[in-house]
Protein backbone atom coordinates (compact mmCIF):
# COMPACT_ATOMS: atom_id res chain seq x y z
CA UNK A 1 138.59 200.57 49.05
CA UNK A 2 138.48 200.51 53.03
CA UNK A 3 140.11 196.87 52.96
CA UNK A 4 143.14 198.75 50.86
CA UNK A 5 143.73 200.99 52.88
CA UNK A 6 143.92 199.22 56.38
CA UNK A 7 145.94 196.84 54.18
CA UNK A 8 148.25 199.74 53.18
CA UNK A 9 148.27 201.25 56.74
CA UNK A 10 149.37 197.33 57.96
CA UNK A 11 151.92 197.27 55.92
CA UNK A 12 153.70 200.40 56.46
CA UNK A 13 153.37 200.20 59.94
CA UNK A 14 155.06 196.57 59.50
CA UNK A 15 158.00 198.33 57.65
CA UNK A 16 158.14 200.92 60.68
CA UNK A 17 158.50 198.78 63.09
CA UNK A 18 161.10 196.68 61.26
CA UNK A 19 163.04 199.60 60.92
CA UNK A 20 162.80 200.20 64.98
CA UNK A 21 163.44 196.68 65.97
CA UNK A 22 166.92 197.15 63.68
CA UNK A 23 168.02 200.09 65.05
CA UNK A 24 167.18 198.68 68.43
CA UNK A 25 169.04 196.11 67.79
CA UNK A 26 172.16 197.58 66.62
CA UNK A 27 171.54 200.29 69.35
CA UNK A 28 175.08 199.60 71.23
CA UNK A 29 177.01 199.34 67.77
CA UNK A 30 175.94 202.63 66.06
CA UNK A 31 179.37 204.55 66.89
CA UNK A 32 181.27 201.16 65.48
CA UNK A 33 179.20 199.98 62.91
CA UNK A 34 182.29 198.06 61.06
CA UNK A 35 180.85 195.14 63.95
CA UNK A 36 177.79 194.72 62.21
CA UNK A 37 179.94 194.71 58.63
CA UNK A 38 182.39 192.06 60.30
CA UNK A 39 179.85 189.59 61.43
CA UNK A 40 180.29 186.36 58.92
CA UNK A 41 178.85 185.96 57.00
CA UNK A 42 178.61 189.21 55.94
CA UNK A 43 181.99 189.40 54.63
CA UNK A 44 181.82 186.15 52.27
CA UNK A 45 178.78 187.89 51.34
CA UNK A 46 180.43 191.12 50.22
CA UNK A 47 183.22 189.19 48.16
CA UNK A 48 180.40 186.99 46.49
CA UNK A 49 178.64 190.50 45.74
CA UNK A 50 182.37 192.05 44.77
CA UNK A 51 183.48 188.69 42.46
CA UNK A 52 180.34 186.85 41.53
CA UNK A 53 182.67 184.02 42.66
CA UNK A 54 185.15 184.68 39.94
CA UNK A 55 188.51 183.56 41.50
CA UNK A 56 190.68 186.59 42.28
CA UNK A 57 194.46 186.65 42.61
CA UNK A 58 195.00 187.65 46.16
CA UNK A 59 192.75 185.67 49.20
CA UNK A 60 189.69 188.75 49.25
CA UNK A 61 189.48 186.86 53.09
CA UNK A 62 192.68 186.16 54.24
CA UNK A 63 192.75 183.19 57.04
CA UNK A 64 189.64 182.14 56.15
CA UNK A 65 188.51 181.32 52.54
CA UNK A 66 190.99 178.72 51.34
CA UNK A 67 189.83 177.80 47.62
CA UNK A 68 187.90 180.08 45.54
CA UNK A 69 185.25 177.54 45.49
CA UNK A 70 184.34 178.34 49.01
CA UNK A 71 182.31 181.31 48.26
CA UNK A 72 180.14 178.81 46.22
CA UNK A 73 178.05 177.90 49.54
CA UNK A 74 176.82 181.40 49.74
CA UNK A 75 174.35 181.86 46.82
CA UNK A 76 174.15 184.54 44.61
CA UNK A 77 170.44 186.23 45.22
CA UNK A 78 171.42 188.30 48.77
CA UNK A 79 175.08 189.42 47.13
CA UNK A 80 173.37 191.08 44.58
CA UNK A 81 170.67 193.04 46.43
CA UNK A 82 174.08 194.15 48.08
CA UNK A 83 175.65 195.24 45.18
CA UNK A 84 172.65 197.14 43.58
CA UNK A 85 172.62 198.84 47.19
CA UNK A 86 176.09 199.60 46.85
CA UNK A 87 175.42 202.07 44.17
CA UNK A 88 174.29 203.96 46.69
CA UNK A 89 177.11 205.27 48.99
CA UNK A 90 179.43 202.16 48.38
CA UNK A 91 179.35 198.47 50.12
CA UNK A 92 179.14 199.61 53.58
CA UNK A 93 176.54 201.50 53.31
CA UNK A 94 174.96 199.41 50.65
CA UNK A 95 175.02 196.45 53.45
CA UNK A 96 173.64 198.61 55.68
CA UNK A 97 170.80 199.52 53.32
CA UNK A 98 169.77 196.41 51.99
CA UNK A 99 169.39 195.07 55.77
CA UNK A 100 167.04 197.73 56.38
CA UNK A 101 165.08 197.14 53.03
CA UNK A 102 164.99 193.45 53.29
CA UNK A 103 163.30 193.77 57.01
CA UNK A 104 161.28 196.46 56.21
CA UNK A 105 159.96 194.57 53.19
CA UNK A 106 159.92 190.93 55.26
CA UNK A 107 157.76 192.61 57.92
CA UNK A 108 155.22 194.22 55.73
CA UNK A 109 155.10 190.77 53.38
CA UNK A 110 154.34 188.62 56.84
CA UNK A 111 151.31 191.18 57.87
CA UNK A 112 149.29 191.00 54.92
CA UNK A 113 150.06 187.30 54.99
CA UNK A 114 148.76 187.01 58.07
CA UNK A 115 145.83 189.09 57.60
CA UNK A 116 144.54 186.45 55.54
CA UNK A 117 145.98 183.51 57.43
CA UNK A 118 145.12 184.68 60.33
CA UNK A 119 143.02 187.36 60.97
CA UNK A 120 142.43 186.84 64.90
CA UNK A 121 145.86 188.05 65.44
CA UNK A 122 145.96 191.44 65.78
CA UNK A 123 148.45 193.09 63.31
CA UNK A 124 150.43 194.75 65.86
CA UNK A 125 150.90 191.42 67.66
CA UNK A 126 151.25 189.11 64.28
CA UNK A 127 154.11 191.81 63.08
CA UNK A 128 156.04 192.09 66.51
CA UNK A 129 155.99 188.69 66.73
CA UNK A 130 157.68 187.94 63.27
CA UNK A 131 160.19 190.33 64.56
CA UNK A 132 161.79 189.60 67.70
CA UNK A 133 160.74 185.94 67.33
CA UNK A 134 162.84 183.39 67.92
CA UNK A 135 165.80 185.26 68.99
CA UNK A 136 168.15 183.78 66.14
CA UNK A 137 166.07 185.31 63.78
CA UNK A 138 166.03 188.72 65.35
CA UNK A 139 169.71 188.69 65.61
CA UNK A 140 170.14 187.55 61.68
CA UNK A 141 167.58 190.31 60.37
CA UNK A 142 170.22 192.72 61.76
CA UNK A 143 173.48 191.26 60.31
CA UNK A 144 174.62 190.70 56.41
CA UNK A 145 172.69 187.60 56.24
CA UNK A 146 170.44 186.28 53.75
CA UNK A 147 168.07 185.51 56.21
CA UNK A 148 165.67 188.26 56.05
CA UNK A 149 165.47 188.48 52.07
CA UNK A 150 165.12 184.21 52.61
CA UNK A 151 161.87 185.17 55.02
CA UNK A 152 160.42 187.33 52.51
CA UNK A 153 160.65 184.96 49.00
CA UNK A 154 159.32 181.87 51.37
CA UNK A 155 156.24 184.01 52.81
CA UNK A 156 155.33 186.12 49.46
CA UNK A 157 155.48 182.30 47.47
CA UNK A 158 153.30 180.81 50.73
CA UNK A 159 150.64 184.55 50.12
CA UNK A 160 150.45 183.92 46.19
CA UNK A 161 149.53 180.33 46.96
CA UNK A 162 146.71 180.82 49.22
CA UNK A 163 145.66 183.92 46.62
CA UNK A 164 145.63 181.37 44.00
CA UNK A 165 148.79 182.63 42.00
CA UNK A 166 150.47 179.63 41.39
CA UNK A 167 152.79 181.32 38.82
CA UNK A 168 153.83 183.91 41.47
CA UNK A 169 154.22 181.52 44.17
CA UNK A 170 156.71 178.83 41.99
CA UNK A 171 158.41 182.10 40.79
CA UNK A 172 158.60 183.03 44.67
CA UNK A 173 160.25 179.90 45.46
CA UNK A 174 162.39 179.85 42.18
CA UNK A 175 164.06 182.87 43.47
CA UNK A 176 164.36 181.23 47.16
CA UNK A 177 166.95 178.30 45.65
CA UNK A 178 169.08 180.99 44.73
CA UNK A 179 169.13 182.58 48.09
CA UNK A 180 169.44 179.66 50.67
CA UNK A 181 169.91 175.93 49.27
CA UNK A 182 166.52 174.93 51.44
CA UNK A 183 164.71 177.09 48.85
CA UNK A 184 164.58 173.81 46.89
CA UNK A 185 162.30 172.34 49.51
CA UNK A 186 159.66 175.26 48.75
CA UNK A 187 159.74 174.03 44.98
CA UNK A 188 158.89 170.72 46.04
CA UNK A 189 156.13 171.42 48.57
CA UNK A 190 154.54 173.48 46.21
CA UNK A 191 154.96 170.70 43.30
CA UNK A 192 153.89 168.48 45.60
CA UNK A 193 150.57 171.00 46.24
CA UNK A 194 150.10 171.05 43.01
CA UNK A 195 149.92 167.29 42.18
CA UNK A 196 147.80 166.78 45.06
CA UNK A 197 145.14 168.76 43.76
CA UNK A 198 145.22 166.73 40.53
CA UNK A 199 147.38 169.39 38.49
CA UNK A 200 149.87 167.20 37.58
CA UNK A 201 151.09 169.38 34.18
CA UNK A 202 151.43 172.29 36.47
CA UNK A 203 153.47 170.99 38.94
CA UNK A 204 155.79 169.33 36.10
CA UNK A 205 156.53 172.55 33.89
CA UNK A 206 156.42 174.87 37.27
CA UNK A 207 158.90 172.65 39.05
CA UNK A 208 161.05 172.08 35.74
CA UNK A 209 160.66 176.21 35.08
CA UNK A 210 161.53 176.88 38.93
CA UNK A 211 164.66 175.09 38.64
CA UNK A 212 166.44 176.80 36.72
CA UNK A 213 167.88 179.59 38.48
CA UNK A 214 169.62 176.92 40.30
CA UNK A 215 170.89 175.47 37.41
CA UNK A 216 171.95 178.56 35.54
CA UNK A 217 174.04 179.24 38.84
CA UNK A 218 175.49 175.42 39.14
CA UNK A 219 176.58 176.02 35.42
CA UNK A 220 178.25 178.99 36.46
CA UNK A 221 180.36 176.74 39.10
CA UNK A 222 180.67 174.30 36.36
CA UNK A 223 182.43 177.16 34.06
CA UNK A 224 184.57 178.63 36.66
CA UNK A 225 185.73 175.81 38.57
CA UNK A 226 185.13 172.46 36.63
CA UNK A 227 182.37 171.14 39.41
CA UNK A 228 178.61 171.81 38.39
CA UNK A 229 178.10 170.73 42.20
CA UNK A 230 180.78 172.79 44.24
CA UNK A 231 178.20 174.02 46.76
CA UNK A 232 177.33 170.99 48.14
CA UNK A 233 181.17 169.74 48.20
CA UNK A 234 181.60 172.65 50.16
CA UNK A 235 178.90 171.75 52.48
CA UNK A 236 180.28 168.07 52.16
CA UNK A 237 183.55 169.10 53.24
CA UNK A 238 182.60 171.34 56.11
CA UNK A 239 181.75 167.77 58.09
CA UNK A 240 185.07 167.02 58.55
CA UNK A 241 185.51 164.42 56.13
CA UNK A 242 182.53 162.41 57.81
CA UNK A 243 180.25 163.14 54.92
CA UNK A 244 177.25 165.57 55.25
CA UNK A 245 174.70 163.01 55.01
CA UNK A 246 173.68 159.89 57.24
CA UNK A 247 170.83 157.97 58.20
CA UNK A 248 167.54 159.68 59.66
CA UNK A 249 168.57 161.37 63.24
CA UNK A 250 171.20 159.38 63.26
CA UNK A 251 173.70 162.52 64.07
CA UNK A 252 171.53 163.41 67.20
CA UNK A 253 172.64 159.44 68.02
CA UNK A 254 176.55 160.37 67.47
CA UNK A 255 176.24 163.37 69.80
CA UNK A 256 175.06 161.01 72.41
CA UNK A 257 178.05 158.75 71.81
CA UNK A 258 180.68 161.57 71.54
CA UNK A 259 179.31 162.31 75.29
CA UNK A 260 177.82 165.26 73.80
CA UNK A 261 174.46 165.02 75.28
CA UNK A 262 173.96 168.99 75.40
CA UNK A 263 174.07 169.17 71.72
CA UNK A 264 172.27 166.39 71.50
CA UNK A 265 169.39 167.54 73.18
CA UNK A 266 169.39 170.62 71.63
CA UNK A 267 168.86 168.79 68.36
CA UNK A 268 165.79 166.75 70.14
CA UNK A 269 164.31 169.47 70.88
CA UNK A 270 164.50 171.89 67.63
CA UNK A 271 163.32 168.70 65.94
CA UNK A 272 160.14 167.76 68.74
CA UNK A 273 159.07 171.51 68.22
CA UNK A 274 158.81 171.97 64.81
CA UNK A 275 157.30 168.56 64.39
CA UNK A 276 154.33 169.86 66.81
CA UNK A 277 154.45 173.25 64.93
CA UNK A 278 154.10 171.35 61.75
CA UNK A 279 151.24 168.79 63.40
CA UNK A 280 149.24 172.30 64.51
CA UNK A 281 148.86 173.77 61.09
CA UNK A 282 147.95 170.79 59.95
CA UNK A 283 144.89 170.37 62.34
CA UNK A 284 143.98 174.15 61.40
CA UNK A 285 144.42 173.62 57.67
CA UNK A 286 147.42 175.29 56.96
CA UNK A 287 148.27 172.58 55.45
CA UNK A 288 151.32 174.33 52.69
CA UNK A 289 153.06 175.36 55.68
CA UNK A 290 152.71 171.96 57.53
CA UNK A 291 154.04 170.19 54.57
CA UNK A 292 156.90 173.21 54.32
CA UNK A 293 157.85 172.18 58.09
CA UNK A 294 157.76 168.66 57.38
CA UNK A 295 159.66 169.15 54.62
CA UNK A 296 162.77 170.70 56.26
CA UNK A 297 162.41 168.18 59.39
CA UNK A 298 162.91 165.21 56.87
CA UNK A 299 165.90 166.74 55.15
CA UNK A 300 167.28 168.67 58.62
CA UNK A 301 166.74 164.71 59.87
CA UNK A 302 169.52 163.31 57.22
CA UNK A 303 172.35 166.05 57.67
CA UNK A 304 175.23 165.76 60.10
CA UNK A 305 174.70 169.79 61.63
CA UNK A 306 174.74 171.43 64.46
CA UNK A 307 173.41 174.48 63.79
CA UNK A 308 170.10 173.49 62.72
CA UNK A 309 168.62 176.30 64.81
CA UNK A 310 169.74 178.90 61.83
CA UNK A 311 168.78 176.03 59.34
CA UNK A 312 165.22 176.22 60.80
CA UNK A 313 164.46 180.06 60.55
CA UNK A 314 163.43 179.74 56.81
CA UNK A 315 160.13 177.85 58.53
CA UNK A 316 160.38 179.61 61.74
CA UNK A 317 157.14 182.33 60.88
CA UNK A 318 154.35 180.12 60.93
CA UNK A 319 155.94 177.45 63.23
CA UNK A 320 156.05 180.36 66.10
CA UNK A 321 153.76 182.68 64.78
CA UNK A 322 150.84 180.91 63.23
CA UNK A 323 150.88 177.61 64.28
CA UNK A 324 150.40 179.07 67.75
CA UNK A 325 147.05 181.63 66.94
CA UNK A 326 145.93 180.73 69.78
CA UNK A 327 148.09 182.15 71.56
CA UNK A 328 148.70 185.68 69.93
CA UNK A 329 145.10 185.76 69.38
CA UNK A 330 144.48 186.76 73.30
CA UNK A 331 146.14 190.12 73.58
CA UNK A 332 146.69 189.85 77.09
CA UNK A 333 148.79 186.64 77.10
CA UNK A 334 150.49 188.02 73.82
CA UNK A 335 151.65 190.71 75.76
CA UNK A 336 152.94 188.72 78.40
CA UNK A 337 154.76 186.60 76.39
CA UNK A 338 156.79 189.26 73.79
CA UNK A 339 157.19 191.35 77.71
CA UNK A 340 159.40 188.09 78.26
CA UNK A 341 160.51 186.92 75.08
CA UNK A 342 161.35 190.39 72.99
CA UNK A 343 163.90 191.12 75.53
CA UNK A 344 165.56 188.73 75.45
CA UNK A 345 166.16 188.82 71.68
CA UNK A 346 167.78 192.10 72.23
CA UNK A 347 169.82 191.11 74.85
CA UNK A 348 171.32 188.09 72.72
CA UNK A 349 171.12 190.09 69.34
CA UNK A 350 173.78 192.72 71.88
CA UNK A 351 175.83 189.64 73.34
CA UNK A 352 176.42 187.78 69.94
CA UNK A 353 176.91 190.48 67.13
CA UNK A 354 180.46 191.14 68.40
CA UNK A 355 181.47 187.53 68.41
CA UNK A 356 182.28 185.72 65.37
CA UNK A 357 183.91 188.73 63.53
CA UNK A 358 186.12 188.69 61.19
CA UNK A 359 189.76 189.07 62.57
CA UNK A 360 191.12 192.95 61.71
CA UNK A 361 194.11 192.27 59.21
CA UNK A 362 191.22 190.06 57.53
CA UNK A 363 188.76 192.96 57.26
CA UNK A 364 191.47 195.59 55.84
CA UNK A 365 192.19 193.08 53.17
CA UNK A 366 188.11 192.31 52.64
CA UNK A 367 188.18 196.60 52.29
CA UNK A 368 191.20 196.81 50.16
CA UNK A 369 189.63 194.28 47.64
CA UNK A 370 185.67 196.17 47.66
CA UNK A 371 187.59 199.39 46.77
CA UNK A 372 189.90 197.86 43.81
């Protein structure tokens, strides 16, 4: 009874605090909130929501979407949270509301998950933590991103695992394909789990059962626009004719011939850090969330991207929180660190929401077509 309620109390103040660190972070843009609204990919979110990728006569994104098909990369799960918030003052406000939701629920999901994970971090440290950490993350809880509502599916699938609810967990993770393409990876780690610990008919009719969300939705493409695999043409095409895939780090390798040695070493080092994250939980144990970080490091290993530091947040909560116990377990140094660290999540959550917006004549038309 006691247990409950501390576990009730952690939770709620989770979702508290989420709701602070998103107001705090769209403190400078609450007289101009159309920022937040105009920061892709919010708006191909909104039209996905809007169309359910149904092509529509006039460009809903003028100068940007070229094909129809384009909205295909943005899966289907985080457009419709926003259009069963939109029932509830329009898609504005519906964006608006299923941010807060989706890091409000996130939050409170992470600190009963790490409760049991681990317990030497205190709460308040675990939850702030998962928060502002790393900055990217901060920054996307804030924004129409699928981010957050990514976060939560990965972490409650990761809880019902540990709990022993393997059902809940592959239905978890069934639900993450459907959100961000990665979620596949969860399916396999946790089929993977499964034969591991000799439950081979499990991880057979889970993994066939969890995939079909995805392939309901590839239909779908298949219907509308003759190609059962337009999302990862899309993707495919978005490297410049190149071709999305390649040998393992080899992309890090044509950086460093381009001359581009900054991006380069970017790469290097998003890839040297989660590798250590992943080697940590391993040591301790945590062994589902070592394979999930090994996971994405193989498949982040074979793509030609840059922007592997967004790729990465799906893993980021136990590669920076737990993996590093440690750490947060000494409230002292904890303090320290956030002191350091939170800030300047703010500060780059301020700088970057007002870049990468959606040009105005772009956003009229993107209003014009949510109100038809």
């Amino acid at each position: 009874m006691l247990g409950s309620y501390v576990s009730r109390r952690t939770s709620l103040l989770a979702a508290l605090l989420a709701v602070f660190a998103l107001v705090l972070a769209w403190g400078p843009f609450l007289s101009r909130m159309d920022v937040v609204v105009r920061h892709f990919d919010g708006p191909n979110y909104l039209v996905v929501a809007k169309a359910l990728y149904v092509p529509t006569v006039q460009n809903p994104l003028p100068g940007y979407a070229l094909t129809p098909s384009y909205f295909t990369a943005h899966t289907p799960l985080y457009p419709l949270v926003l259009r069963a918030c939109s029932l509830f003052g329009g898609w504005k406000a519906g964006l608006f509301l299923a941010t807060g939701l989706l890091a409000a629920a996130s939050a409170s999901a992470f600190a009963v998950y790490a409760k049991d994970v681990a317990p030497e971090i205190p709460a308040l440290v675990a939850v702030l933590a998962f928060l502002f950490l790393p900055a990217r993350m901060f920054l996307y809880r804030a924004l129409g991103a699928s981010e957050a509502l990514m976060s939560l599916l990965v972490v409650l699938a990761v809880l019902a695992w540990r709990r022993g609810r393997v059902d809940w967990a592959l239905f978890a993770a069934a639900l993450a394909t459907v959100t961000r393409t990665n979620g596949v990876l969860v399916v396999a780690v946790l089929c993977m789990a499964l034969l591991f610990s000799g439950r081979a008919k499990t991880a057979l009719l889970g993994g066939a059962l969890a995939a079909i969300p995805l392939l309901l939705l590839f239909s779908w493409y298949r219907f509308l626009f003759s190609d059962f695999f337009a999302l990862f043409h899309v993707h495919a095409d978005s490297a410049g004719g190149a071709g999305r895939l390649c040998l393992p780090f080899a992309f890090i390798g044509e950086m460093a011939a381009r001359n581009d040695w900054e991006t380069a070493e970017m790469l290097l080092g998003l890839h040297l850090f989660f590798v250590l994250c992943a080697a940590r939980l391993f040591a301790k144990g945590d062994r589902l969330e070592a394979g999930l970080i090994a996971a994405h490091v193989t498949l982040f290993s074979l793509l030609r991207e840059r922007d592997l530091a967004r790729y990465y947040l799906t893993v980021a909560p136990f590669a920076v929180v737990v993996a590093w116990r440690d750490v947060w377990s000494r409230p002292r140094l904890a303090a320290a660190v956030l002191a350091v660290l939170a800030p300047l999540s703010v500060f780059y959550a301020w700088k970057t929401i007002p870049m990468n917006l959606c040009s105005e004549p772009a956003y009229r038309a993107l209003l014009s077509f949510l109100a038809s």
